[in-house]
Protein backbone atom coordinates (compact mmCIF):
# COMPACT_ATOMS: atom_id res chain seq x y z
CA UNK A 1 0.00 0.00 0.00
CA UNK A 2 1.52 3.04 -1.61
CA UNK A 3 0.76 6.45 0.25
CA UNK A 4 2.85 9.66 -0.14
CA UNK A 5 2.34 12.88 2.27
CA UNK A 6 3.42 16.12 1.34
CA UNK A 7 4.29 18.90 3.25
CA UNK A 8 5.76 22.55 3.10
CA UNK A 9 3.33 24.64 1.46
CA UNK A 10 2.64 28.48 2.22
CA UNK A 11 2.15 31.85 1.40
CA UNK A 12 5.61 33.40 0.02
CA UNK A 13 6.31 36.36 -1.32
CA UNK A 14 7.96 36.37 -4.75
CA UNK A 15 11.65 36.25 -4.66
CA UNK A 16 11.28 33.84 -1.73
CA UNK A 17 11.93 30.12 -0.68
CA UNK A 18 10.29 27.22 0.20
CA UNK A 19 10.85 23.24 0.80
CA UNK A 20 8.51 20.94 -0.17
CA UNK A 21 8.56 17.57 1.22
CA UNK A 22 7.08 14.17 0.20
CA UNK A 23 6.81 11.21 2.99
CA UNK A 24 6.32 8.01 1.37
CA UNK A 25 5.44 4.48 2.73
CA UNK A 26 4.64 1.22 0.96
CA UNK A 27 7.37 2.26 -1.61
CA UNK A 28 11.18 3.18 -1.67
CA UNK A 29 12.20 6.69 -2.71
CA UNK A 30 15.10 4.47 -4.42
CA UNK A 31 12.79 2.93 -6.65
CA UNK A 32 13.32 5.40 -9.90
CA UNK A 33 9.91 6.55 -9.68
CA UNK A 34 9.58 9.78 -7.83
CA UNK A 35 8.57 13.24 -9.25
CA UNK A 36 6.89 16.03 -8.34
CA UNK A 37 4.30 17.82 -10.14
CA UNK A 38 1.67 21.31 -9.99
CA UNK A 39 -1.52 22.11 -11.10
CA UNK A 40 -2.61 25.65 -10.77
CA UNK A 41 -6.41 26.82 -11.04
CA UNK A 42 -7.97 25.88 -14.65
CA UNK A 43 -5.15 24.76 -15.80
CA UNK A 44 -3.58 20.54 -16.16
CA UNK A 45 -1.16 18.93 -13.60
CA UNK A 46 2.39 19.39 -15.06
CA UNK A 47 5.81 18.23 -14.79
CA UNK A 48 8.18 20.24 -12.70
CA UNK A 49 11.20 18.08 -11.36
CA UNK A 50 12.09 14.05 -11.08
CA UNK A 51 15.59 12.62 -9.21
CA UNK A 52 16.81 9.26 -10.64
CA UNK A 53 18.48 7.66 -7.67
CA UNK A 54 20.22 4.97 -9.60
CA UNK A 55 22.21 7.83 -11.81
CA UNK A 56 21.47 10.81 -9.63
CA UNK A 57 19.90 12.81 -12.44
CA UNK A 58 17.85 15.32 -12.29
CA UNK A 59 15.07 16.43 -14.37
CA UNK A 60 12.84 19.91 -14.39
CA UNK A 61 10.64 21.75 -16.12
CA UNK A 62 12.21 24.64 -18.68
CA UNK A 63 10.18 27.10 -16.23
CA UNK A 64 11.89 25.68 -12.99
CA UNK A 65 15.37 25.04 -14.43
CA UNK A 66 17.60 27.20 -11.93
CA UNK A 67 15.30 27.85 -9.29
CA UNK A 68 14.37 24.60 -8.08
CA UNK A 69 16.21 21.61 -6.44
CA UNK A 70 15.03 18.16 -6.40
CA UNK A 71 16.28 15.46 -3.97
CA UNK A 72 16.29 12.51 -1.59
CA UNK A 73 17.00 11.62 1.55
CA UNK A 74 17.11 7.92 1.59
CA UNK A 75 17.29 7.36 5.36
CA UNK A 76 14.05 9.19 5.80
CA UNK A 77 12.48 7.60 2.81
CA UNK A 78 11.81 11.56 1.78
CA UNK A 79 11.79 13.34 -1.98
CA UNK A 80 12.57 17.19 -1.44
CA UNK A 81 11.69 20.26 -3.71
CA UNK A 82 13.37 23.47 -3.13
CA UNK A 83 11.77 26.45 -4.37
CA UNK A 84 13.91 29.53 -4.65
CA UNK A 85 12.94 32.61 -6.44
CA UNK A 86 9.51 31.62 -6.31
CA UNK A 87 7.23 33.54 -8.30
CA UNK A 88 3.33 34.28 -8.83
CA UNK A 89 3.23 31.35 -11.77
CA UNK A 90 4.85 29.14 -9.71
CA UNK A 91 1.30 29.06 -7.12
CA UNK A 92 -0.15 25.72 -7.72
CA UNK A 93 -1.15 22.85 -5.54
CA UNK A 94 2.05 20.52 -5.79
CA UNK A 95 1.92 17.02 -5.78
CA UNK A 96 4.59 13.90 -5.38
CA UNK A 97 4.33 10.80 -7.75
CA UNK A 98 5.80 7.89 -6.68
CA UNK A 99 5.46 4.51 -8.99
CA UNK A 100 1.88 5.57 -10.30
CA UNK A 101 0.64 6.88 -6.71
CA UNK A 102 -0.58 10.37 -6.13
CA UNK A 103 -0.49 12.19 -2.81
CA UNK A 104 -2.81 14.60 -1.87
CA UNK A 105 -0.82 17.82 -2.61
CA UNK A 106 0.42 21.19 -0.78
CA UNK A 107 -0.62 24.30 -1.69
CA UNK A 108 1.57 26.83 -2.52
CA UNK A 109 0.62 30.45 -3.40
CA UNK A 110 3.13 33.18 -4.62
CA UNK A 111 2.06 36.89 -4.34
């Protein structure tokens, strides 16, 4: 039983920071199969960012490249997305992916 919990949403101002983080159970962040993705009002859920822990490559979105920082923490069983330079387009509700299993999503909103 797959479940993922994110965390680390807010209010920011643009031009600020925040972590996002992504709890999972049932499945290894190991596993190749982690991402996260957005989906702001009217619009479809998107790609930002994906880590490949058997090469360590990253993968983002052209409108993320730069500002954002995808990664693991194995121990904790935890996928990570920095936000830096966060700006109005970047509000969405943000969710993690891992191996075909949605979590619920954090809300972030840029003003």
């Amino acid at each position: 039983h797959v479940q993922l919990v994110e965390s680390g949403g807010g209010s920011v101002e643009a031009g600020g920071s925040l972590r996002l983080s992504c709890v999972a159970s049932g499945v290894t962040v190991t596993a190749n199969c982690m991402g996260w993705f957005r989906q702001a009002p009217g619009k479809g859920r998107e790609f930002v960012a994906s880590f490949v822990h058997s090469s360590g490559s990253t993968e983002y979105a052209d409108s993320v490249k730069g500002r954002f920082t995808v990664s693991q923490d194995n121990a904790k069983n935890t996928v990570y997305l920095q936000m830096n330079n966060v700006q109005p387009a970047d509000t969405a509700m943000y969710y993690c992916l891992g191996c075909g299993k949605w979590g619920q999503g954090t809300q972030v909103t840029v003003s």
